[in-house]
Protein backbone atom coordinates (compact mmCIF):
# COMPACT_ATOMS: atom_id res chain seq x y z
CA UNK A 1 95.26 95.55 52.85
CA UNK A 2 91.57 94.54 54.22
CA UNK A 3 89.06 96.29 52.46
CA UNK A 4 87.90 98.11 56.24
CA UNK A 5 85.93 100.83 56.96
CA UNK A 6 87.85 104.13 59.05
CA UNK A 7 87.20 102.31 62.87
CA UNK A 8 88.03 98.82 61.73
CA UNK A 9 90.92 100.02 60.15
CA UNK A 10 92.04 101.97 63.08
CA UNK A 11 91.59 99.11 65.28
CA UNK A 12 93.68 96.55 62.86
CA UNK A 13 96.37 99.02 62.72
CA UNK A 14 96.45 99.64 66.72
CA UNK A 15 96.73 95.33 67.02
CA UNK A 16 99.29 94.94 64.41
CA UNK A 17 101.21 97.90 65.84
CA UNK A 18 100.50 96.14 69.46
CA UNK A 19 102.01 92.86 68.11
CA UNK A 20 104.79 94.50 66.21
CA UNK A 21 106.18 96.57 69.42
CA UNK A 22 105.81 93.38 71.67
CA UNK A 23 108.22 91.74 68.67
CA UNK A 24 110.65 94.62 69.96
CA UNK A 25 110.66 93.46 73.86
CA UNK A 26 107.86 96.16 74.43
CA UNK A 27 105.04 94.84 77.02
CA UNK A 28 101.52 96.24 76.51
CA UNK A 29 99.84 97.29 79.86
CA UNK A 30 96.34 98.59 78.46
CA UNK A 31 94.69 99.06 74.79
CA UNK A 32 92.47 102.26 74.25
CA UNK A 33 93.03 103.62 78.15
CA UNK A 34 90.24 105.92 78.38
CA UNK A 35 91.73 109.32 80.46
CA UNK A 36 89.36 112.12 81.13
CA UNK A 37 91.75 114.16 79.00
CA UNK A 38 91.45 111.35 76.04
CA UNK A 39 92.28 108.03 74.96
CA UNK A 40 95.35 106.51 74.79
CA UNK A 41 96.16 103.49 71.66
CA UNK A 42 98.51 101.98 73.51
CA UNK A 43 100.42 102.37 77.34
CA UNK A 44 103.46 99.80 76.76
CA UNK A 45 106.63 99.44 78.47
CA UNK A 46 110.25 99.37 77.56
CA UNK A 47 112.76 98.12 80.17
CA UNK A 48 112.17 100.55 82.64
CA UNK A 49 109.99 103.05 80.48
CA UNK A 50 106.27 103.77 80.62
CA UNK A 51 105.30 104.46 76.81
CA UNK A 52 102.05 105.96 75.74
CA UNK A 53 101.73 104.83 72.05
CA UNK A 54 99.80 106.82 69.37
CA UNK A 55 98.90 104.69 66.09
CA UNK A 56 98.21 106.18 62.58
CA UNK A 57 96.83 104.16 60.05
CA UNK A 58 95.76 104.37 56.70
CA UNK A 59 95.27 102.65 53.42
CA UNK A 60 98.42 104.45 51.69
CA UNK A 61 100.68 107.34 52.10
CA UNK A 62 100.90 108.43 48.73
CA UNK A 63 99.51 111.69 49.90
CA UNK A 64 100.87 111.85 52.94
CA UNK A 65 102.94 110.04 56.06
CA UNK A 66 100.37 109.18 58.50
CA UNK A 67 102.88 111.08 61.37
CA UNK A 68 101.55 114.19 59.83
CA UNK A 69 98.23 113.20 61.05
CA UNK A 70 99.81 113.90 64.90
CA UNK A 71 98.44 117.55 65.21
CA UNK A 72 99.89 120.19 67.50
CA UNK A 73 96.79 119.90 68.87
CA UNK A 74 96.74 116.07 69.08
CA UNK A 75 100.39 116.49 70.73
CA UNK A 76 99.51 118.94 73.29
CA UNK A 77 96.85 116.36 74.54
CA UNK A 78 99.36 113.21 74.19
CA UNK A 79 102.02 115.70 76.62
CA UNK A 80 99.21 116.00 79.15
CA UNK A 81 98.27 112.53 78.93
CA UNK A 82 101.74 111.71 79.59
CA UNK A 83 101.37 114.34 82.56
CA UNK A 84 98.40 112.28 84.15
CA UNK A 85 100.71 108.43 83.46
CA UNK A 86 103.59 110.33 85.14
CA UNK A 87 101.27 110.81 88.32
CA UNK A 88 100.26 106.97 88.36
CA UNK A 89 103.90 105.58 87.74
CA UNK A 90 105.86 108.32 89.91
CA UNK A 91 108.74 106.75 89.78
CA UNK A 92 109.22 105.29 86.15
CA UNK A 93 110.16 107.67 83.23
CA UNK A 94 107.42 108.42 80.82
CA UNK A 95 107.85 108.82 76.53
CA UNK A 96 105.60 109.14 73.67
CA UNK A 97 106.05 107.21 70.99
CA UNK A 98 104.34 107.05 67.67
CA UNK A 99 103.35 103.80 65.18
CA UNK A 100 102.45 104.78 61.64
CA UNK A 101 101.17 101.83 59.52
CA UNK A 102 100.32 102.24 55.61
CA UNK A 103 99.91 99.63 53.08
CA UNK A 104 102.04 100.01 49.59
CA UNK A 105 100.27 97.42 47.57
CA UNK A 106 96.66 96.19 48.72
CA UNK A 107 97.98 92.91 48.65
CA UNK A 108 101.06 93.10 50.48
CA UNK A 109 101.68 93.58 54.27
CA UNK A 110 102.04 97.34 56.05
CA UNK A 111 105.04 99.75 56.35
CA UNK A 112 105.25 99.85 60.02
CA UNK A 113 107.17 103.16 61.18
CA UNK A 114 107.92 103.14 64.96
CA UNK A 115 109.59 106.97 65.98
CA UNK A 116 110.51 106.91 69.34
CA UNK A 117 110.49 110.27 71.71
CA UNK A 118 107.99 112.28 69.35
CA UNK A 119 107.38 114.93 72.17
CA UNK A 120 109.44 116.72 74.12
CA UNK A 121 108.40 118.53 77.87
């Protein structure tokens, strides 16, 4: 694990999460798509899908899974979010996805944890 500070590490998780959805057959539309309601990590599509991808990251999760860092709050903005992709891709289904990345060992690479569908209308 890099020895980052909070943004850096934020931004290395939202590239390796990038590179390991891509792996999947995902193709990434837009990094950090600033929305007047917020930002969004990641828009990506798969097959015929418009997803809006939220990335977690942090050094371990020996405390705590970084999913649980996905507020109600935090969700309630990601569902209008999806509300305001909906309206530019009318005729594509929309989902939100999440990408929690966490290193074990400092020295070893990341658990990457990709949870499909992780809010429902």
């Amino acid at each position: 694990m890099p020895d980052t500070g909070r943004i850096e590490l934020g931004q290395l998780g939202e590239s390796l999460a990038a590179e390991f959805l891509v792996n999947k057959g995902f193709v990434l539309l837009e990094r950090n798509l600033h929305l007047h309601l917020g930002e969004i990590d990641l828009l990506m599509q798969d097959g015929e899908v418009i997803v809006l991808i939220e990335v977690k990251t942090q050094r371990s999760a020996k405390l705590l899974d970084p999913i649980y860092k996905i507020s109600p709050a935090k969700q309630k903005k990601l569902w209008h979010l999806a509300r305001v992709i909906a309206a530019r891709y009318p005729n594509r289904n929309i989902r939100v996805d999440a990408v929690t990345l966490y290193w074990s060992q400092p020295e070893t690479s990341p658990h990457i944890i990709h949870r499909e569908n992780i809010i429902s209308s």
